[in-house]
C-alpha atoms as a PDB file:
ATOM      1  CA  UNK A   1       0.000   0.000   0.000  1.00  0.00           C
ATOM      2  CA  UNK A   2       1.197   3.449  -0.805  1.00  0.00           C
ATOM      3  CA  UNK A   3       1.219   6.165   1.933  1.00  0.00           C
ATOM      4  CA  UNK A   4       1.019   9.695   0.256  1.00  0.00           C
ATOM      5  CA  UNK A   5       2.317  11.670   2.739  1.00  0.00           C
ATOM      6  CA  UNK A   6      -0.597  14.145   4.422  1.00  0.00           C
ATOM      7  CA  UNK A   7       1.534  17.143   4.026  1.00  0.00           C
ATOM      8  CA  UNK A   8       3.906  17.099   1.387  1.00  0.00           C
ATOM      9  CA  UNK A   9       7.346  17.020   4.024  1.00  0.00           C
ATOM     10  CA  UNK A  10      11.530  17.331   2.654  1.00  0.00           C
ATOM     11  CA  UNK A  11      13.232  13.933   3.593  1.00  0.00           C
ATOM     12  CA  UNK A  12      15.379  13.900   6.355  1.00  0.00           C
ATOM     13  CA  UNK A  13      18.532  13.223   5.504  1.00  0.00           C
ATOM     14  CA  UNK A  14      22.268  14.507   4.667  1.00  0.00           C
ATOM     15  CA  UNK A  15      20.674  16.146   1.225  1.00  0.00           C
ATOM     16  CA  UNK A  16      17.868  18.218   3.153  1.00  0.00           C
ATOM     17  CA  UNK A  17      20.166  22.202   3.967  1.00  0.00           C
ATOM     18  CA  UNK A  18      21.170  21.764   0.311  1.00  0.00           C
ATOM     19  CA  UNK A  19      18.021  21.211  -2.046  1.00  0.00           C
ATOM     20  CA  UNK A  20      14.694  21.954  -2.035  1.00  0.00           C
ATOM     21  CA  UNK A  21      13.532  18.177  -2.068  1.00  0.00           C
ATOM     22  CA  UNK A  22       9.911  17.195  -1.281  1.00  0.00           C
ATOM     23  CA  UNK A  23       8.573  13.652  -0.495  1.00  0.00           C
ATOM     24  CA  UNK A  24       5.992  12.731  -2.582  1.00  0.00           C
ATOM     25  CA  UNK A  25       5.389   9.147  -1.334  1.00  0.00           C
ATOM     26  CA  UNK A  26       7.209   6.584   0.636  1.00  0.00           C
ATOM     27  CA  UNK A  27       5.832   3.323   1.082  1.00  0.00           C
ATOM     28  CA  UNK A  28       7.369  -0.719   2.014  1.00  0.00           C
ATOM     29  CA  UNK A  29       8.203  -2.445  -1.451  1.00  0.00           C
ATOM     30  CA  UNK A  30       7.163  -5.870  -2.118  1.00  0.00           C
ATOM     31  CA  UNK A  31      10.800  -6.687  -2.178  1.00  0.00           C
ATOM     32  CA  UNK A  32      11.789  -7.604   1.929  1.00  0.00           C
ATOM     33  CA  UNK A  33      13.748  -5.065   3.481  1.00  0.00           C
ATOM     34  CA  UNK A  34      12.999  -2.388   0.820  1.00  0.00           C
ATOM     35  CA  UNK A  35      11.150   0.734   0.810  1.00  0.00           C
ATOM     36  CA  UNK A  36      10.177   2.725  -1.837  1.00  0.00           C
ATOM     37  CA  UNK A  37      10.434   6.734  -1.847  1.00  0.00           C
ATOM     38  CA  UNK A  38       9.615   8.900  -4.292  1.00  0.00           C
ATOM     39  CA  UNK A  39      11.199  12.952  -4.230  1.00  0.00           C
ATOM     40  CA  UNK A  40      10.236  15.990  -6.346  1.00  0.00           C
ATOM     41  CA  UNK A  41      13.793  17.791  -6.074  1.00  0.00           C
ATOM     42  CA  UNK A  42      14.210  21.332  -7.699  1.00  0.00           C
ATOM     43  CA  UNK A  43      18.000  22.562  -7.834  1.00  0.00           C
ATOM     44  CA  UNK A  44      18.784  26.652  -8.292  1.00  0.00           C
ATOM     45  CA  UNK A  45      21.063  27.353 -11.002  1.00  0.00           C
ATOM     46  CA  UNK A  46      24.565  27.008 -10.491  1.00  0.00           C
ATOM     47  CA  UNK A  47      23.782  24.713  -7.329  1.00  0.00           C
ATOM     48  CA  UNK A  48      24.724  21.124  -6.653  1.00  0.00           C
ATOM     49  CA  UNK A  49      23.731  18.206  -4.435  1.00  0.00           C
ATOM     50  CA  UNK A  50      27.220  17.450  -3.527  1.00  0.00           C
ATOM     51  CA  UNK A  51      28.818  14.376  -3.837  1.00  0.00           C
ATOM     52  CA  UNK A  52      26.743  11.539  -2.307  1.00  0.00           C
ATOM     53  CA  UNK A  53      24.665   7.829  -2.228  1.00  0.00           C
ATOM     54  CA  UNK A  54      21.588   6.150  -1.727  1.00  0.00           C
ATOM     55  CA  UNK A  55      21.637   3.310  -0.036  1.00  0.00           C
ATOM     56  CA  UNK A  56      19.238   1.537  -3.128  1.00  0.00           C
ATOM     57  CA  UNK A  57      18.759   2.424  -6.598  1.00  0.00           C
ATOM     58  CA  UNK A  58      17.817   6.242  -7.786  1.00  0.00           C
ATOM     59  CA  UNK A  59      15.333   6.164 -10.912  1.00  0.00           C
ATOM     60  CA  UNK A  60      15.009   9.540 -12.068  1.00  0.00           C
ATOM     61  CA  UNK A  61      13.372  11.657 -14.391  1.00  0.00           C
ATOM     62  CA  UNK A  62      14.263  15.200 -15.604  1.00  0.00           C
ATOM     63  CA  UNK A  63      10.493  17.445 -15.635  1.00  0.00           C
ATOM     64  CA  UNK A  64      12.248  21.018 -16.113  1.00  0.00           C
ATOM     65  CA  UNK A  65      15.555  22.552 -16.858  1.00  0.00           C
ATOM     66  CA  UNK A  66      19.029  21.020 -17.746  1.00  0.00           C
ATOM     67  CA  UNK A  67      21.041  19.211 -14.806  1.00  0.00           C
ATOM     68  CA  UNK A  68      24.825  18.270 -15.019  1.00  0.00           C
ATOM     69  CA  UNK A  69      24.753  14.507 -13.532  1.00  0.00           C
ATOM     70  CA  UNK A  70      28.430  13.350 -12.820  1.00  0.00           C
ATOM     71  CA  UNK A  71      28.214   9.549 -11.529  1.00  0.00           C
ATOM     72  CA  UNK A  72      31.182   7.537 -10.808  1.00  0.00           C
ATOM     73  CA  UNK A  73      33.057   5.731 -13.244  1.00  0.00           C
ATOM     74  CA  UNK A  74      30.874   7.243 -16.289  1.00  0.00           C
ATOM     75  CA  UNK A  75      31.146   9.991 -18.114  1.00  0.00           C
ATOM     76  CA  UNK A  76      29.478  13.162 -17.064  1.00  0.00           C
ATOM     77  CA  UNK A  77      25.738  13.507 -18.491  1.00  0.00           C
ATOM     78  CA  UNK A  78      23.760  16.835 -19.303  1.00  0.00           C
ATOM     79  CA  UNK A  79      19.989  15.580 -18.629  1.00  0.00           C
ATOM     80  CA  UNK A  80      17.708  17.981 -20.005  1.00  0.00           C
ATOM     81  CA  UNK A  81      13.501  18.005 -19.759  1.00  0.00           C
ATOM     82  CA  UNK A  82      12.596  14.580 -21.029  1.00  0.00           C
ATOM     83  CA  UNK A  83      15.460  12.589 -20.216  1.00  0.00           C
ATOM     84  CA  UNK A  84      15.674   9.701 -17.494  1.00  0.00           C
ATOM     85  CA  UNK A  85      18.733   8.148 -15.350  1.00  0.00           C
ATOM     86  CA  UNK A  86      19.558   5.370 -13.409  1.00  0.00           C
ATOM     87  CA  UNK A  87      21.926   5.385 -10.423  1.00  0.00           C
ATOM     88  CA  UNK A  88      23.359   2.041  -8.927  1.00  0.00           C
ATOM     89  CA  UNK A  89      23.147   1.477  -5.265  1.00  0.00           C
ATOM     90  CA  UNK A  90      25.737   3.167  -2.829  1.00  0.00           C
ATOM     91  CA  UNK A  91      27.226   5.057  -6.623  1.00  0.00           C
ATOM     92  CA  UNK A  92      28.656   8.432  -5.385  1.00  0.00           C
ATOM     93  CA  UNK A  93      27.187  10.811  -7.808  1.00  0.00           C
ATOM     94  CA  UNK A  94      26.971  15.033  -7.887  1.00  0.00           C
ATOM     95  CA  UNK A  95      24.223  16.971  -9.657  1.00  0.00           C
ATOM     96  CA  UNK A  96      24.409  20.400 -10.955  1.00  0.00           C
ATOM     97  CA  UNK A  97      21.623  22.600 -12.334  1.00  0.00           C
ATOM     98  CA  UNK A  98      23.337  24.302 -15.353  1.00  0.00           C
ATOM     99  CA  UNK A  99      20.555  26.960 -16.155  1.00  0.00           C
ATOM    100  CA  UNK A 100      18.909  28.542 -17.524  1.00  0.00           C
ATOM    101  CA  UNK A 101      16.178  27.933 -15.280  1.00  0.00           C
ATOM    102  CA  UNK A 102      15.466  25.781 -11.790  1.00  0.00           C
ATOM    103  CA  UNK A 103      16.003  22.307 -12.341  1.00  0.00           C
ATOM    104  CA  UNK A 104      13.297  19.622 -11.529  1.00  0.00           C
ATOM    105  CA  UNK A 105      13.769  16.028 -10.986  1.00  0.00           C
ATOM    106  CA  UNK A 106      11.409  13.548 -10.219  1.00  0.00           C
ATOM    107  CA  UNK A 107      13.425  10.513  -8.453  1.00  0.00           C
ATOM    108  CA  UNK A 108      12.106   7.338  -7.371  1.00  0.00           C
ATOM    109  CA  UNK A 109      14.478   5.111  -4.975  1.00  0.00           C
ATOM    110  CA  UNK A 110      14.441   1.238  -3.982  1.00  0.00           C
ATOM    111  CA  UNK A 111      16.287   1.656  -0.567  1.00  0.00           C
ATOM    112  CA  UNK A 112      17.130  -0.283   2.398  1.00  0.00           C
ATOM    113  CA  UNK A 113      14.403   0.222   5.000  1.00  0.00           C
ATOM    114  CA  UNK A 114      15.587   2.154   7.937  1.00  0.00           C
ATOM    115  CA  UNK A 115      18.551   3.826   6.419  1.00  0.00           C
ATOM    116  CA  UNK A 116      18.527   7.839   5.602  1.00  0.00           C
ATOM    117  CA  UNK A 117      17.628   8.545   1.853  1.00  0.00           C
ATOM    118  CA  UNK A 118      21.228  10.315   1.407  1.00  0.00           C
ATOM    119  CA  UNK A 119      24.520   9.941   2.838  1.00  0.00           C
ATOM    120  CA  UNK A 120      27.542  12.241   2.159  1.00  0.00           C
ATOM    121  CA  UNK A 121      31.173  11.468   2.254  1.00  0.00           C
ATOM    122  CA  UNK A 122      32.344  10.921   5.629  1.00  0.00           C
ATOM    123  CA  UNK A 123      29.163  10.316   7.433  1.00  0.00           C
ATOM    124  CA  UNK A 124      27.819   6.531   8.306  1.00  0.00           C
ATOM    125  CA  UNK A 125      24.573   4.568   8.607  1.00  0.00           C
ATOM    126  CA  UNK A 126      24.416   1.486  11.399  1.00  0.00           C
ATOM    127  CA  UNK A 127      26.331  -0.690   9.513  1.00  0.00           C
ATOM    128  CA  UNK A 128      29.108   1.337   7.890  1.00  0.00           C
ATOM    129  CA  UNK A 129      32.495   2.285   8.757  1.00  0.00           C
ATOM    130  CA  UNK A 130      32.812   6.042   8.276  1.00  0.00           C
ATOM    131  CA  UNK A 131      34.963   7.576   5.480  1.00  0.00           C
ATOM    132  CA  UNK A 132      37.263  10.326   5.161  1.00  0.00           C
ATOM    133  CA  UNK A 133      36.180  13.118   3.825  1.00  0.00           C
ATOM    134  CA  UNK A 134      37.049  14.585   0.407  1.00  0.00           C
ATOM    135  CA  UNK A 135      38.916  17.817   0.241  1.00  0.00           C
ATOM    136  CA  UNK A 136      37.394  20.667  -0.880  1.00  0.00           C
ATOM    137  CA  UNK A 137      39.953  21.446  -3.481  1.00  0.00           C
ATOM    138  CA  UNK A 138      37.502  18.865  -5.450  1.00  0.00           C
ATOM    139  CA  UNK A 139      35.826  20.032  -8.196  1.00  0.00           C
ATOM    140  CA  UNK A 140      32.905  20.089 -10.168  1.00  0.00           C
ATOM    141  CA  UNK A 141      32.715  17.333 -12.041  1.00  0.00           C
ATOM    142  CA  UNK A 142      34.930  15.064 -10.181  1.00  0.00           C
ATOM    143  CA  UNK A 143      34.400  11.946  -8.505  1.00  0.00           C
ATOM    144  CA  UNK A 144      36.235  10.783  -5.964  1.00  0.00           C
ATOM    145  CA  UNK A 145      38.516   7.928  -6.093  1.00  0.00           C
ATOM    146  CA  UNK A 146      36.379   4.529  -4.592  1.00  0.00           C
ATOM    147  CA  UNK A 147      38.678   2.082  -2.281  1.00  0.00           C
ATOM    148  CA  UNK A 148      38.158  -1.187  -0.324  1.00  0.00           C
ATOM    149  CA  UNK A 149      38.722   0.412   2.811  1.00  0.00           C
ATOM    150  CA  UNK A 150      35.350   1.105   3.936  1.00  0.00           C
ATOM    151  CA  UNK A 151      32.041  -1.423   3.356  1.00  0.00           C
ATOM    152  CA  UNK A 152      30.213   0.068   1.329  1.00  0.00           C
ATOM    153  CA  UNK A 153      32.389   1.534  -0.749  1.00  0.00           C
ATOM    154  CA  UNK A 154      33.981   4.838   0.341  1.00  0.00           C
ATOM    155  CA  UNK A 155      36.224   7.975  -0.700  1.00  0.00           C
ATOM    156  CA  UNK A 156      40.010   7.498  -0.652  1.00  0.00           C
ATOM    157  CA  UNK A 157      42.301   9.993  -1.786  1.00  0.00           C
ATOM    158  CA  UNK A 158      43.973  10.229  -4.382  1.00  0.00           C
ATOM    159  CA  UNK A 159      41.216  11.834  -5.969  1.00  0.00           C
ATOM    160  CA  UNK A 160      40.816  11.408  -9.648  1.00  0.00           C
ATOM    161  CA  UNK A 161      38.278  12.496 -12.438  1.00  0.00           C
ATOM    162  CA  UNK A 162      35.696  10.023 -13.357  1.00  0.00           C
ATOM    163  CA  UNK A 163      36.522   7.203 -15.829  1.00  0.00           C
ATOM    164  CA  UNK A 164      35.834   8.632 -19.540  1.00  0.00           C
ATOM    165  CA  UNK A 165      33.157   6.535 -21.879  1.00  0.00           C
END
């Protein structure tokens, strides 16, 4: 059963001082241990998420504007109205709205039940160890290197661009 929520409410999680992000639904999936959560996000121009993961898969959809998605170990994509993505779980990934206008996407996620929506580099969820946290010398457009250090995967320097196509 779906549960609309009563009041349209901003998850709470890591992504919430950055983004205006508003819960459309959340309800358990039919798949054990998974819940399903569905966010209208809208992203200024010239503002980005910051690197970060979902602990589940991100299905999105772009409604409005043109959004700069750099996922790790792909090339960088420029999503425009129209055009969907697909983010693996626990995939450190960045989005930037690149104007004209306020970016909208429409993002559904198959999570782990019980864990925050969003995590960002150096923070942890109950069964994580915590990571160290990028510099901020990082730019735009580039993803931090992944290493074995952490479970799940988790940011080790050196830092390096994302893999080309």
């Amino acid at each position: 059963m779906t549960y609309p929520a009563a009041s349209p409410q901003p998850p709470r999680d890591a992504l919430a001082s950055k983004l205006k992000r508003t819960e459309i639904q959340h309800s358990p999936s039919s798949i054990p241990g998974r819940d399903i959560v569905q966010v209208l996000t809208e992203i200024p121009v010239g503002v980005e998420s910051g690197w970060h993961t979902h602990p589940g898969e991100e299905v999105g959809y772009i409604v409005a504007g043109t959004v700069e998605m750099a996922i790790h170990g792909r090339a960088t994509l420029i999503l425009r109205a129209g055009d969907g993505f697909l983010i693996p779980p626990r995939t450190p990934h960045n989005a930037r709205d690149i104007g004209p206008g306020t970016g909208h996407m429409l993002s559904t996620y198959i999570v782990e039940a019980g864990q925050p929506l969003a995590s960002l580099p150096g923070s942890r969820t109950t069964d994580e160890t915590p990571c160290p946290v990028p510099p901020p010398s990082l730019a735009a457009g580039q993803a931090p290197e992944l290493g074995p250090a952490c479970s799940p995967p988790c940011w080790n320097s050196p830092l390096r661009p994302p893999a080309g196509p």
